[in-house]
Protein backbone atom coordinates (compact mmCIF):
# COMPACT_ATOMS: atom_id res chain seq x y z
CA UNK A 1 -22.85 -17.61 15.53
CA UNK A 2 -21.29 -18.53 12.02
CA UNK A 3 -25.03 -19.58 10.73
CA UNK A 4 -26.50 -16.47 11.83
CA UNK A 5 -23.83 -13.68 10.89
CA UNK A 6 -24.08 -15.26 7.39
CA UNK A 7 -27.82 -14.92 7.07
CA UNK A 8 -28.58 -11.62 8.57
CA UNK A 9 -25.65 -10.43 6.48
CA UNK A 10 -27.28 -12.42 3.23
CA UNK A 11 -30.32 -10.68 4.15
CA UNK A 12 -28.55 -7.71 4.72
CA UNK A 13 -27.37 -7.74 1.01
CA UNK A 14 -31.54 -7.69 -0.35
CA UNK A 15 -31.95 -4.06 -0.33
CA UNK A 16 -28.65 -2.48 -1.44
CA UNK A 17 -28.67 -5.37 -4.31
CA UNK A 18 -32.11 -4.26 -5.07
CA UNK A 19 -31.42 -0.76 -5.73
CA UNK A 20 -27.96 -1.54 -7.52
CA UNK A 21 -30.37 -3.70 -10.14
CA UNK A 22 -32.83 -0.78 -10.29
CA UNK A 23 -29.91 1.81 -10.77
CA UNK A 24 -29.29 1.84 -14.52
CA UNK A 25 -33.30 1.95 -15.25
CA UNK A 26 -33.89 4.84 -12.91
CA UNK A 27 -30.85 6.77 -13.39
CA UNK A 28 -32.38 8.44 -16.65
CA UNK A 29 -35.93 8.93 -15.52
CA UNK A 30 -37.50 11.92 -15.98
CA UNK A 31 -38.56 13.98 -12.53
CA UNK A 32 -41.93 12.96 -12.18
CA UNK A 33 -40.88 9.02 -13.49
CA UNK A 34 -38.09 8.91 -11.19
CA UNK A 35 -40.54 10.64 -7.53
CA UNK A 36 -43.59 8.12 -8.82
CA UNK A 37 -41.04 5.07 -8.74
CA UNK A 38 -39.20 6.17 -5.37
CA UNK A 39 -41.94 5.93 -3.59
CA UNK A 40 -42.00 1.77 -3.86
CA UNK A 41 -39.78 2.36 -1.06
CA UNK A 42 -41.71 3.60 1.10
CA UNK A 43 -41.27 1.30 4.13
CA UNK A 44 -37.89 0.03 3.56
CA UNK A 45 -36.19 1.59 6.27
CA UNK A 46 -37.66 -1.42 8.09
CA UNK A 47 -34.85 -3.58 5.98
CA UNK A 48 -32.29 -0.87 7.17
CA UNK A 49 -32.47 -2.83 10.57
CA UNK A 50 -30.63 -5.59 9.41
CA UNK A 51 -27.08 -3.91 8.74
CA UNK A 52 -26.70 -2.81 12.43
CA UNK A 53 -27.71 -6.63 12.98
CA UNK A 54 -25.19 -7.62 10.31
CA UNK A 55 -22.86 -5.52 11.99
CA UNK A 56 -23.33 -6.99 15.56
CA UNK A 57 -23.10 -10.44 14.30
CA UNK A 58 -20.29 -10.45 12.54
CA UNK A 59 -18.53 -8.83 15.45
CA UNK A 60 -19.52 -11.49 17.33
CA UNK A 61 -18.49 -13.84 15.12
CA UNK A 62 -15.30 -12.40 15.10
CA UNK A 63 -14.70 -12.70 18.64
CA UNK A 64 -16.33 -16.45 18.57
CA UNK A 65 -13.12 -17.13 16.02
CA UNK A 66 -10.83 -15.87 18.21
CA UNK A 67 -8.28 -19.06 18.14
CA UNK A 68 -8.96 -19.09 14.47
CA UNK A 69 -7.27 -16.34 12.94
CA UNK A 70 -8.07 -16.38 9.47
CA UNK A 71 -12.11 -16.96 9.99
CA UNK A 72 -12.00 -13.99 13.09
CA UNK A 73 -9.95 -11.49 10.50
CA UNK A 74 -12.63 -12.35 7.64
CA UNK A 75 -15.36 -12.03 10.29
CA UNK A 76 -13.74 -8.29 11.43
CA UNK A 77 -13.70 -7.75 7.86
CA UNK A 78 -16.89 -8.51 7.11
CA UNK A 79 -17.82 -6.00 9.97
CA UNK A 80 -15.62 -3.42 8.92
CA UNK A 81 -17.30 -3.71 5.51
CA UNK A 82 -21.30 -3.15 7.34
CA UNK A 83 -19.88 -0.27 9.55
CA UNK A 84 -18.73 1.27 5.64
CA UNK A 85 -22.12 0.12 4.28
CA UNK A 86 -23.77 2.32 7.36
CA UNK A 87 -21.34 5.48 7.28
CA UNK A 88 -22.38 5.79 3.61
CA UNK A 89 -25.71 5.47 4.31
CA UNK A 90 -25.20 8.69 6.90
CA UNK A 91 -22.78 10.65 4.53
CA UNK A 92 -24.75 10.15 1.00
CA UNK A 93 -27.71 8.41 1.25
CA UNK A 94 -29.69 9.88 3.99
CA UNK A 95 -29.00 13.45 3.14
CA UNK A 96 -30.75 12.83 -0.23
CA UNK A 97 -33.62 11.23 1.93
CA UNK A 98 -33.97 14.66 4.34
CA UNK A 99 -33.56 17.39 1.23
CA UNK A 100 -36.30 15.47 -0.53
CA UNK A 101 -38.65 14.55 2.33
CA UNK A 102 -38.22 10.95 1.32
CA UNK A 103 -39.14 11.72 -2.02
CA UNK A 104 -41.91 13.53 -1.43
CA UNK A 105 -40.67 17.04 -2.37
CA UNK A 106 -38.82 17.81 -5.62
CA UNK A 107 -35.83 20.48 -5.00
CA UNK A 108 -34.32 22.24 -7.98
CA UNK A 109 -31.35 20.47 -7.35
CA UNK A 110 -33.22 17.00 -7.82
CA UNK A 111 -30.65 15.57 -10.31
CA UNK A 112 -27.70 15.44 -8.37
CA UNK A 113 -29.51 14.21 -4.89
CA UNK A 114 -30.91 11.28 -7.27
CA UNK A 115 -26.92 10.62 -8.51
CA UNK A 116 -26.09 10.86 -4.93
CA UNK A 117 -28.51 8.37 -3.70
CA UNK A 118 -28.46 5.98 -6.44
CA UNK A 119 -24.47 5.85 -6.55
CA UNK A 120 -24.25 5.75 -2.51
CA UNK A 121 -26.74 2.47 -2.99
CA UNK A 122 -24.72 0.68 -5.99
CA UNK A 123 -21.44 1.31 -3.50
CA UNK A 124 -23.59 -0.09 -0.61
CA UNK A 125 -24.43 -3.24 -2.55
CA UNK A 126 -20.50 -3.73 -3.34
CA UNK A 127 -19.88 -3.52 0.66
CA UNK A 128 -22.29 -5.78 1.24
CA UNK A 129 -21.65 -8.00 -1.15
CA UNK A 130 -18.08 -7.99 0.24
CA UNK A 131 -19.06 -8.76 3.49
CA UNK A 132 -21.26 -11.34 2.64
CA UNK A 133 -18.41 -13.20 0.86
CA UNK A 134 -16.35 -12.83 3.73
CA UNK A 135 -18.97 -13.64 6.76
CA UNK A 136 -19.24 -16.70 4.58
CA UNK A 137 -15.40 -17.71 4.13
CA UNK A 138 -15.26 -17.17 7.86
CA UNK A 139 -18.07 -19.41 8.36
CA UNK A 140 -16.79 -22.38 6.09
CA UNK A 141 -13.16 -22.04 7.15
């Protein structure tokens, strides 16, 4: 259980690291720039599938751990940190997703759903990070 809540979480990490590295050459793109480069991601929801996985794992890491207390509270933290990943996700991300079809349609209010999507993944790829550090502690303990 240790192996695999490290590497779905690793793999877990791809995406939201992706988009963090992308952030600072996007951020300033003009409209038609920025809805030609968004659509490389068409697709990726596919990748989204991990962090539920992640999430899982890690949980039952946690509960693997059990007699070790340190590993199972940096498991349940590592869990905690996915669940964060996924609320954002629903909160920020997503809502960017729906108002622009994906991309696909460009509201007048374009600017600050590209803010909110960009920033939601850079905070994603902390989480995940995080959680990847500690599914890993817990694994090595």
């Amino acid at each position: 259980m240790r192996f695999l809540a490290v590497i779905i979480t690793g793999l877990a990490l791809a995406a939201p690291a992706a988009h963090a590295f992308a952030l600072l050459n996007k951020i300033g793109m003009a409209k038609a720039d920025y809805f030609i480069a968004q659509q490389a991601y068409a697709g990726w929801w596919i990748v989204g599938l991990l962090l539920p996985l992640a999430l899982l794992a890690n949980i039952g890491n946690a509960v693997a751990l059990g007699a070790d207390g340190t590993a199972m509270m940096l498991s349940v933290a590592a869990a905690a940190l996915i669940a964060l990943n996924l609320v954002i996700f629903m909160v920020f991300t997503q809502p960017a997703n729906v108002a622009t079809e994906n991309w696909t349609v460009q509201p007048e209010n374009w600017e600050s759903l590209r803010a909110q999507w960009e920033y939601s993944h850079a905070v994603n790829a902390a989480a995940t990070l995080l959680a990847f550090c500690c599914a890993t502690l817990a694994s090595i303990r």
